[in-house]
N, C-alpha and C. Protein backbone atom coordinates (compact mmCIF):
# COMPACT_ATOMS: atom_id res chain seq x y z
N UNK A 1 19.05 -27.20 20.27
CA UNK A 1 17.66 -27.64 20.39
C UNK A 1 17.07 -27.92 19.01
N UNK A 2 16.07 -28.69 19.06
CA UNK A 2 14.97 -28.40 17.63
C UNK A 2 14.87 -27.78 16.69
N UNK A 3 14.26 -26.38 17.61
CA UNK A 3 13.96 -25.43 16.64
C UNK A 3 15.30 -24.38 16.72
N UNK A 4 16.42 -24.62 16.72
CA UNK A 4 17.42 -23.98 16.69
C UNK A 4 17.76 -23.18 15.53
N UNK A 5 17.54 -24.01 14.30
CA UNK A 5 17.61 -23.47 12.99
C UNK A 5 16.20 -22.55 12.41
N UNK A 6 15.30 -23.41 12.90
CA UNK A 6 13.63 -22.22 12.93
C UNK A 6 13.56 -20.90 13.91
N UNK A 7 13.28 -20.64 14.69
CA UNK A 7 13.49 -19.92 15.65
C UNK A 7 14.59 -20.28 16.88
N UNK A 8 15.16 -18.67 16.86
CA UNK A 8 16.06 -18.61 17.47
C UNK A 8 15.81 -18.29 18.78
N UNK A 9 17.14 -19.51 19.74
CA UNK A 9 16.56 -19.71 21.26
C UNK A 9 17.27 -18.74 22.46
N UNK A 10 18.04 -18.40 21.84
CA UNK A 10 18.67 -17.22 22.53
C UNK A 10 19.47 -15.85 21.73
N UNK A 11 20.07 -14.97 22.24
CA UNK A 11 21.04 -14.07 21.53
C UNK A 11 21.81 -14.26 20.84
N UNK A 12 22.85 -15.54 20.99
CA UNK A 12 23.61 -16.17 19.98
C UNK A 12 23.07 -16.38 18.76
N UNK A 13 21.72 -16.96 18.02
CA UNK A 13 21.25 -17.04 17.35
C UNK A 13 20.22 -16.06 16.70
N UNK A 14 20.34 -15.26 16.82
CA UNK A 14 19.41 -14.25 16.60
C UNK A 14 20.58 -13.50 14.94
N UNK A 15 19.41 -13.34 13.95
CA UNK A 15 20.21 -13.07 12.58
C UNK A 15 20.30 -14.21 11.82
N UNK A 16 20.41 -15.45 13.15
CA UNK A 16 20.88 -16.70 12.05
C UNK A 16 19.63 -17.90 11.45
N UNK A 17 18.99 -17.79 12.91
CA UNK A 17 17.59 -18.02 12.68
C UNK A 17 16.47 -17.63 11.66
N UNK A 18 15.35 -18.61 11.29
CA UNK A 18 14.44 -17.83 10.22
C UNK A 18 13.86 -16.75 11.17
N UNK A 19 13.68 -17.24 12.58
CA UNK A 19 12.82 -16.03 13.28
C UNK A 19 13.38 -15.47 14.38
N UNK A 20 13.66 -14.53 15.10
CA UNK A 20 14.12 -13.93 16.04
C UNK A 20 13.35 -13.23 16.69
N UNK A 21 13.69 -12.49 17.68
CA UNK A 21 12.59 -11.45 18.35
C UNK A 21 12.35 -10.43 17.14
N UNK A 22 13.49 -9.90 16.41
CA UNK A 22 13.44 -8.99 15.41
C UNK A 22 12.01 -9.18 14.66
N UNK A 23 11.80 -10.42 14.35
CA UNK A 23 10.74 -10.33 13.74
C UNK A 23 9.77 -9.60 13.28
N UNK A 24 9.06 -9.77 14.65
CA UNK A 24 8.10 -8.76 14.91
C UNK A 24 8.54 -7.51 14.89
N UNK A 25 9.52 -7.06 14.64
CA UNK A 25 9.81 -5.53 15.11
C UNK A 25 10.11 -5.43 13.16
N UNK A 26 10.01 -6.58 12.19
CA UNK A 26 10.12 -6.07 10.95
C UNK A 26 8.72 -6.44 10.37
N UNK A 27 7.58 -6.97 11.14
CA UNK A 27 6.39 -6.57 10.61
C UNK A 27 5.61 -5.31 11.21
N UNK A 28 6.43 -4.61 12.22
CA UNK A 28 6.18 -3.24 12.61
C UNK A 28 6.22 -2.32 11.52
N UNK A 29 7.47 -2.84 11.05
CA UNK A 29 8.31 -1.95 9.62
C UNK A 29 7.10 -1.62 8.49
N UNK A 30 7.10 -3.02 8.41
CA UNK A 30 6.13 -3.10 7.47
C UNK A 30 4.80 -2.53 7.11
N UNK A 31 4.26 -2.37 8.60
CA UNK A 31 2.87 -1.60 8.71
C UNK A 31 3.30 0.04 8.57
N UNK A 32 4.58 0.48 9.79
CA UNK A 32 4.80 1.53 9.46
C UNK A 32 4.88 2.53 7.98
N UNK A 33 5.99 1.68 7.37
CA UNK A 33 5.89 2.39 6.01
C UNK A 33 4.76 2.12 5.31
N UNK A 34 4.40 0.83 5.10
CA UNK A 34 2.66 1.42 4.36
C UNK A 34 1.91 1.93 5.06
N UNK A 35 1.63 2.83 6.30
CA UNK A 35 0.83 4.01 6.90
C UNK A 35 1.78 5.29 6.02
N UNK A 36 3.04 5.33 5.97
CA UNK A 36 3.57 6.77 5.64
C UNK A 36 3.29 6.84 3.89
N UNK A 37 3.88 5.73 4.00
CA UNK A 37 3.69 5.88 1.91
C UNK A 37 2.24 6.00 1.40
N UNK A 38 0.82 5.33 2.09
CA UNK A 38 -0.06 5.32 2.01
C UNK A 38 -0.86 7.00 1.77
N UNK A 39 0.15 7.58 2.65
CA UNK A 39 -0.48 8.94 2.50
C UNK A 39 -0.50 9.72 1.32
N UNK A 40 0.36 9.03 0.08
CA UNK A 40 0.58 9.94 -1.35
C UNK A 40 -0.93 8.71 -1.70
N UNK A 41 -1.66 8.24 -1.46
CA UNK A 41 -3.38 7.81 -2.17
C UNK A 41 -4.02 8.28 -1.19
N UNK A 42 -4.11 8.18 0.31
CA UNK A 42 -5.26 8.90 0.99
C UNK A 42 -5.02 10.76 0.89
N UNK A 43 -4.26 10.99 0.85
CA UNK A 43 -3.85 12.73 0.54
C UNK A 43 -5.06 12.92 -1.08
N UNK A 44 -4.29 12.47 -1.82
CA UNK A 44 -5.53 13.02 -3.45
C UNK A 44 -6.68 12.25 -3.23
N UNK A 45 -6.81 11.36 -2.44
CA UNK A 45 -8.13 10.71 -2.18
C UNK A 45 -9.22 11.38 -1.74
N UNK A 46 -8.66 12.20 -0.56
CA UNK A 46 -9.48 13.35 0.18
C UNK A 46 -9.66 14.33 -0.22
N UNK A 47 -9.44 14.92 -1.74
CA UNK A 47 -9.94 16.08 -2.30
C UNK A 47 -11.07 15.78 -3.25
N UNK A 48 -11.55 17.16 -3.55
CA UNK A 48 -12.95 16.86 -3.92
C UNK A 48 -13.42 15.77 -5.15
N UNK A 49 -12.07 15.70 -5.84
CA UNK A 49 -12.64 14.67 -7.30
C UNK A 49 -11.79 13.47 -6.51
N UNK A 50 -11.37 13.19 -4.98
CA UNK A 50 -11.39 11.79 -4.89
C UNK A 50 -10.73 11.31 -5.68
N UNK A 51 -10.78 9.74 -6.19
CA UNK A 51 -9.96 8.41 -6.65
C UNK A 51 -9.73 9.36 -7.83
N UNK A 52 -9.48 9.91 -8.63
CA UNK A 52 -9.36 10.86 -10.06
C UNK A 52 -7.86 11.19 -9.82
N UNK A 53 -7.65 11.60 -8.33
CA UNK A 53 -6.72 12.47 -8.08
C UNK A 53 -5.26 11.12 -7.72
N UNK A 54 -5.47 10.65 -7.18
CA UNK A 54 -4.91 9.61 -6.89
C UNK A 54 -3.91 9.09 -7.85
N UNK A 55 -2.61 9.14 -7.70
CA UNK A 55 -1.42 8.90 -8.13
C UNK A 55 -0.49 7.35 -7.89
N UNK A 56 -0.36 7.36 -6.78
CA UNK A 56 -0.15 6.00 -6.41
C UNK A 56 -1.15 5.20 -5.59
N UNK A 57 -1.22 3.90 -6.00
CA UNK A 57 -2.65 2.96 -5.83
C UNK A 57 -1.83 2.35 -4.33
N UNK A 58 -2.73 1.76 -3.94
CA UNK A 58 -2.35 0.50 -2.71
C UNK A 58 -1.93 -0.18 -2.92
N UNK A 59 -1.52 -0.71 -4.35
CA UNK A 59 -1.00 -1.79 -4.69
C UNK A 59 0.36 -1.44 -5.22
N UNK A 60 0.66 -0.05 -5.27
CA UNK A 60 1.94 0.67 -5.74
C UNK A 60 2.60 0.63 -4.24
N UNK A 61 1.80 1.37 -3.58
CA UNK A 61 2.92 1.34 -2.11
C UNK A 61 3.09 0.12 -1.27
N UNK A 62 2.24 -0.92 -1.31
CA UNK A 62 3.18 -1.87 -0.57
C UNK A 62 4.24 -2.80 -1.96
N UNK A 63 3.94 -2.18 -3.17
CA UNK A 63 5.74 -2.71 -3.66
C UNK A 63 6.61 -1.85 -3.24
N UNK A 64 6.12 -0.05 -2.75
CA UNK A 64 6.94 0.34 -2.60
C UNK A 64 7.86 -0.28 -1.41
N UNK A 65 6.85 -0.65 -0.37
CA UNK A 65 7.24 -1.50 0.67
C UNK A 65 8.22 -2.70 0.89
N UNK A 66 7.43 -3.12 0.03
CA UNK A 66 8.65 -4.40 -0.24
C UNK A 66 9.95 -3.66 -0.64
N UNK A 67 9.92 -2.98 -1.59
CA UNK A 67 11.55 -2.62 -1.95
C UNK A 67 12.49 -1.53 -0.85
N UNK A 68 11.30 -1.46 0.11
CA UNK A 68 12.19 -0.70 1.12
C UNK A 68 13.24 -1.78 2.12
N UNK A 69 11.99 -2.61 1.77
CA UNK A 69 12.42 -3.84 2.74
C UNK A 69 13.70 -4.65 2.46
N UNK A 70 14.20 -4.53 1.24
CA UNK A 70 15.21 -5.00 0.79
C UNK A 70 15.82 -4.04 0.69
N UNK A 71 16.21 -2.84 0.53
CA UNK A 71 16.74 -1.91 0.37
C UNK A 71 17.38 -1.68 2.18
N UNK A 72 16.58 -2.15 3.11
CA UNK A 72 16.99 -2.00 4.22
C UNK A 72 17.90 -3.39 4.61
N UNK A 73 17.71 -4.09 4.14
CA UNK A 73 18.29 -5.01 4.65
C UNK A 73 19.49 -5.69 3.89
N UNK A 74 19.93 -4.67 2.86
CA UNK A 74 20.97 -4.35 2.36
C UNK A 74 22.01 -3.33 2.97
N UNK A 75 21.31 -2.79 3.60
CA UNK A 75 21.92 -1.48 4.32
C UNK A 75 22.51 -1.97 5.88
N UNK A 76 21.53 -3.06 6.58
CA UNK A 76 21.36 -3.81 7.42
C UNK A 76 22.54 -4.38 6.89
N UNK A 77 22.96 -5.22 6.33
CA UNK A 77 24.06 -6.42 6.21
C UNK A 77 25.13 -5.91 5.65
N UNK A 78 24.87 -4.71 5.00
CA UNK A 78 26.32 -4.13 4.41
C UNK A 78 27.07 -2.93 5.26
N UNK A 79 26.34 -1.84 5.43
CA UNK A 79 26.97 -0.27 5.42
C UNK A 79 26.62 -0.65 7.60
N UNK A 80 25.65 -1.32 8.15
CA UNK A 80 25.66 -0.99 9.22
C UNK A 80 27.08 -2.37 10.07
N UNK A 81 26.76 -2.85 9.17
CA UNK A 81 28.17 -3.89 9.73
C UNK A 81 29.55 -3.13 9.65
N UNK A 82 29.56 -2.41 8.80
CA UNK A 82 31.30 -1.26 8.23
C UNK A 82 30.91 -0.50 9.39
N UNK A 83 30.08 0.12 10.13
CA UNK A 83 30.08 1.32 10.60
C UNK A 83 29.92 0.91 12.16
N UNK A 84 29.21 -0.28 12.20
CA UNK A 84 29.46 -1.11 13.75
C UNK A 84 27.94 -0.58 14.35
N UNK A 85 26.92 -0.75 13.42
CA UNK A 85 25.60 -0.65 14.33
C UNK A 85 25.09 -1.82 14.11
N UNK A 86 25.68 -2.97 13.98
CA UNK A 86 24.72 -4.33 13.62
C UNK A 86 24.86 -5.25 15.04
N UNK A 87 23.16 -5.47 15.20
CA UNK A 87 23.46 -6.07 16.44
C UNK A 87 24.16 -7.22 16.41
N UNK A 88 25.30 -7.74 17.20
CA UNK A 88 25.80 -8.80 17.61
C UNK A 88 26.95 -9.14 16.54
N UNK A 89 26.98 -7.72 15.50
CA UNK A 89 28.20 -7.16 14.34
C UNK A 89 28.77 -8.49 13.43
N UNK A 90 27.50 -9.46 13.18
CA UNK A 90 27.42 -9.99 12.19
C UNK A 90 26.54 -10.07 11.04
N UNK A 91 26.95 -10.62 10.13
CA UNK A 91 25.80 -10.81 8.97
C UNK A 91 24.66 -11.60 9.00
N UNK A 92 23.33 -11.34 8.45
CA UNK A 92 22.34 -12.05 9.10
C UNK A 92 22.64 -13.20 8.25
N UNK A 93 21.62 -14.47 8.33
CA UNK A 93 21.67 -15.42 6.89
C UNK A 93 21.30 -15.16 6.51
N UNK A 94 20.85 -15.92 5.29
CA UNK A 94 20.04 -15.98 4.20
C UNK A 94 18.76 -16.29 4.17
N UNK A 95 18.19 -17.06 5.42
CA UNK A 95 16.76 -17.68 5.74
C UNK A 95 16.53 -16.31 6.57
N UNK A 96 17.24 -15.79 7.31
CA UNK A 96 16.79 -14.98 7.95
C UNK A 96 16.30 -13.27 7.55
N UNK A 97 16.84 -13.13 6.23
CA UNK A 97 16.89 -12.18 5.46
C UNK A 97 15.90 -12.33 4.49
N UNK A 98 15.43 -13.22 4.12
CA UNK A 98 13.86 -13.84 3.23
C UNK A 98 13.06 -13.71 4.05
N UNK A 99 13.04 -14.12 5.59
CA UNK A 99 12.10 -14.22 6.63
C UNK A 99 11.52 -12.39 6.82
N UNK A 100 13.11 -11.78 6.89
CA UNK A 100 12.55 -10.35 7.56
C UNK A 100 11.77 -9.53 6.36
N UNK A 101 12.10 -9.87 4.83
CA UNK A 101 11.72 -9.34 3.50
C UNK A 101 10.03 -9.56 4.12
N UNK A 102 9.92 -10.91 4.11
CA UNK A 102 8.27 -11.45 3.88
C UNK A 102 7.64 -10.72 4.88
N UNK A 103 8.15 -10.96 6.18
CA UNK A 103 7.32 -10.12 7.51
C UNK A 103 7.33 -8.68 6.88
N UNK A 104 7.81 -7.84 6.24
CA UNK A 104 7.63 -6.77 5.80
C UNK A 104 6.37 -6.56 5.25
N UNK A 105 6.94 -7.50 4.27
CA UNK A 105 5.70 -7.48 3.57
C UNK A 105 4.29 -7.82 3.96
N UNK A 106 4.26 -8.95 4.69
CA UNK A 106 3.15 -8.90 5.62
C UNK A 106 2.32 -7.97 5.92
N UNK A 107 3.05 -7.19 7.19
CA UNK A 107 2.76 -6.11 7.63
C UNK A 107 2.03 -4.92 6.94
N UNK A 108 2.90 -5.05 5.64
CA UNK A 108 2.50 -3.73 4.85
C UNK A 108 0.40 -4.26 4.01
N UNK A 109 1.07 -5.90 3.97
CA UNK A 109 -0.62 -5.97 3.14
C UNK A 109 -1.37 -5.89 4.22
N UNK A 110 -1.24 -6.50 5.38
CA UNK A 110 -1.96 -6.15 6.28
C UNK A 110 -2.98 -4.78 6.30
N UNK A 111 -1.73 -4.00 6.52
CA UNK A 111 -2.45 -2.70 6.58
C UNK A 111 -3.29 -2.14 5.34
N UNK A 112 -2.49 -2.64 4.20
CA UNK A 112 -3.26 -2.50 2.95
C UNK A 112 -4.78 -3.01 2.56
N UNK A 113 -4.82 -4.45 3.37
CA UNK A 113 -6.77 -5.49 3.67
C UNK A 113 -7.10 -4.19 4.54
N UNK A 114 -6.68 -3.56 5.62
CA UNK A 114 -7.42 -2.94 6.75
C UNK A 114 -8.04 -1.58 5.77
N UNK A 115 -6.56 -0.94 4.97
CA UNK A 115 -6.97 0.06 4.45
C UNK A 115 -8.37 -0.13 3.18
N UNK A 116 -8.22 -1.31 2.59
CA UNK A 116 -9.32 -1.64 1.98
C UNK A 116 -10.58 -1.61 1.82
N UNK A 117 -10.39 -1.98 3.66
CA UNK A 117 -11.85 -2.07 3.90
C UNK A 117 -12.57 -0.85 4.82
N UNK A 118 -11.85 0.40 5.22
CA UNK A 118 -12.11 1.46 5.43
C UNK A 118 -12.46 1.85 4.32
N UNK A 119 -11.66 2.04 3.42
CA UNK A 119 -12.04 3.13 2.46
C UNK A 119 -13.17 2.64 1.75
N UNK A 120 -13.18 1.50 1.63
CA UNK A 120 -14.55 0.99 0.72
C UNK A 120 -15.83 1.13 1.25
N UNK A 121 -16.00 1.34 2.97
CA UNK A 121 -17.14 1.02 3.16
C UNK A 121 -17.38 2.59 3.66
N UNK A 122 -16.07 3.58 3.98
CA UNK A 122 -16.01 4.68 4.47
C UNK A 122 -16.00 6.50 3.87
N UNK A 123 -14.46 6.00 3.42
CA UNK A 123 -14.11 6.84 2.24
C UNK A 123 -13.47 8.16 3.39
N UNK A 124 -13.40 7.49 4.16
CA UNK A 124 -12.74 8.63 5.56
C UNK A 124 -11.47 8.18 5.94
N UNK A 125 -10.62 9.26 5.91
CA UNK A 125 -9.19 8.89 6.41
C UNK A 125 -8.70 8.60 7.78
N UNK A 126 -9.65 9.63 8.47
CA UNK A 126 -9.03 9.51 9.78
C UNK A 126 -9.05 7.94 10.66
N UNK A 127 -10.01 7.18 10.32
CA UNK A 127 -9.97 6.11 11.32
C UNK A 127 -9.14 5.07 10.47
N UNK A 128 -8.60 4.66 9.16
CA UNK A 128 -7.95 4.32 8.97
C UNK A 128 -6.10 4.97 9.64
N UNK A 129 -5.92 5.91 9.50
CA UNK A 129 -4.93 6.28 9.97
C UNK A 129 -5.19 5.82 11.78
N UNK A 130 -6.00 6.87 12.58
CA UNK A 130 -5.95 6.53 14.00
C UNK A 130 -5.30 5.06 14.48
N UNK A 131 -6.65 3.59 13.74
CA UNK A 131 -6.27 2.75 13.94
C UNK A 131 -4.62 1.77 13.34
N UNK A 132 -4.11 2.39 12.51
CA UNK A 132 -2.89 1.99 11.83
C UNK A 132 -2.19 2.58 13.02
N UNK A 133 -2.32 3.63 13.58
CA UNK A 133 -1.11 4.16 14.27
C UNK A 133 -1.35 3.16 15.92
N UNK A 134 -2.48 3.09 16.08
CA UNK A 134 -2.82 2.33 17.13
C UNK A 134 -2.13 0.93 17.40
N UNK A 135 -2.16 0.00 16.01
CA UNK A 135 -1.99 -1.21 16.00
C UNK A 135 -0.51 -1.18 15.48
N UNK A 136 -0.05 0.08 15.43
CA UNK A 136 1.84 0.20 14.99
C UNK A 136 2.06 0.55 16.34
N UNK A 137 1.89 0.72 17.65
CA UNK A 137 2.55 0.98 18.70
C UNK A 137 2.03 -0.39 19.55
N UNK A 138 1.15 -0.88 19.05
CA UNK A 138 0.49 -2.49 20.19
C UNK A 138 1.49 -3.41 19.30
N UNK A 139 2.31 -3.25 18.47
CA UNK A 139 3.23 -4.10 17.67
C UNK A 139 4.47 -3.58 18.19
N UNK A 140 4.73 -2.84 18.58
CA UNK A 140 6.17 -1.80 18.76
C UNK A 140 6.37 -2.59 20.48
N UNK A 141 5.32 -2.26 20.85
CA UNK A 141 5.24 -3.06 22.51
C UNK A 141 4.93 -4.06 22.46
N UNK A 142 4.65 -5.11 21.64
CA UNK A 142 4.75 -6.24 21.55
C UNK A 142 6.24 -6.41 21.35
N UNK A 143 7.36 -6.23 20.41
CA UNK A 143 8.35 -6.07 20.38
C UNK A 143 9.56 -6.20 21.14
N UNK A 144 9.15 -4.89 21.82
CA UNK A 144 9.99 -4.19 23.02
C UNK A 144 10.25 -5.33 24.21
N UNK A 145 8.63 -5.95 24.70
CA UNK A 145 8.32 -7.00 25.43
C UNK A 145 9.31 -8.31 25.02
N UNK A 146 9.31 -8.30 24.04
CA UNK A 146 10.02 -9.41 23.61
C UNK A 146 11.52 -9.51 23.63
N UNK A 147 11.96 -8.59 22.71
CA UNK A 147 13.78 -8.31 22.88
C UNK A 147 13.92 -8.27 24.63
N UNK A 148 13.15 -7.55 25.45
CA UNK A 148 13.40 -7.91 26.92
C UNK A 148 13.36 -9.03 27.38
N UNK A 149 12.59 -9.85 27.07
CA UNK A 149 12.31 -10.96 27.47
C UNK A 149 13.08 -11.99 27.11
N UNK A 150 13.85 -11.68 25.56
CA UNK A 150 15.13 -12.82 25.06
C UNK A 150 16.15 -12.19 25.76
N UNK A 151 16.75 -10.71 26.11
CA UNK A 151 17.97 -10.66 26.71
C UNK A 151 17.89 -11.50 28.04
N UNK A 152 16.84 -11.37 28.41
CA UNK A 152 17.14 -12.30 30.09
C UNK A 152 16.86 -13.88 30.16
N UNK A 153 15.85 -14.46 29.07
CA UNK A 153 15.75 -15.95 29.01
C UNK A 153 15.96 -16.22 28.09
N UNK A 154 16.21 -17.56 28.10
CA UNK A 154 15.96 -18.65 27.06
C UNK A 154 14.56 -18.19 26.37
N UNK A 155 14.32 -18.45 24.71
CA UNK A 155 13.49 -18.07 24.71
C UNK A 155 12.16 -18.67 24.96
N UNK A 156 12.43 -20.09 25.26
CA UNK A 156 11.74 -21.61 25.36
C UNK A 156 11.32 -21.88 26.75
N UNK A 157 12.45 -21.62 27.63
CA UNK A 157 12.56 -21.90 29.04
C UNK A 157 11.33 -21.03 30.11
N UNK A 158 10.23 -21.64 30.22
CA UNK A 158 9.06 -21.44 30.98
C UNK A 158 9.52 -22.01 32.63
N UNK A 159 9.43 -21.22 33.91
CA UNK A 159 10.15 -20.98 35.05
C UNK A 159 8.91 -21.09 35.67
């Protein structure tokens, strides 16, 4: 098809494609770890001298982010292919491996604008966290929905 080389239209192509169902399940990633890493600035944030205390910035943890993101998807193309957990036990490409880096990253600034604008107008942790964890499981089931939905169709084919 078309978009054969852009998004991928079935299981065969999935890894080889810039986009797959995976996708979304690596801008999950992305939000996830900047909610966990986030917690070494909202942790000294929330004591009494606040931003003073604060060790790593927002702008430290989603590089940390990014380098997880490659760090995983090194692990992804190398050690889980030797050991036989890679889906469909090939190597992804190269478009597709830039694609899953960036959606990482995405994800992670994402949460980083959201966290922004809590803390600036708030200075309270909890509803930044609540809602991060909220919008990391409406992404997780967005996901889930999806990999179901490519094992049984085409991903194009409207019935």
């Amino acid at each position: 098809m078309i978009f054969a080389e852009l998004i991928a239209e079935d299981i065969s192509q999935v890894g080889l494609a810039w986009f797959d169902f995976f996708s979304i399940g690596h801008i999950c990633m992305g939000v996830g770890i900047f909610l966990v890493l986030s917690l070494f600035y909202t942790i000294p944030m929330s004591k009494e001298d606040g931003e003073s205390q604060v060790k790593l910035p927002l702008w430290g943890v989603w590089i940390l982010t990014l380098l997880i993101a490659v760090l995983w998807e090194v692990l992804e193309n190398m050690v889980f292919i030797e050991i036989g957990w890679k889906f469909e036990g090939r190597i992804d490409s190269t478009e597709n491996i830039i694609t899953d880096i960036i959606l990482v990253g995405l994800g992670g600034l994402g949460t980083w604008l959201f966290a922004h604008l809590i803390f600036e107008n708030h200075k309270k942790v909890w509803p930044y966290y609540l809602f991060g964890i909220i919008g990391l499981l409406l992404w997780i089931g967005l996901f889930i929905i999806l990999r179901a939905y490519t094992y049984n169709h085409n991903l194009f084919d409207i019935y």
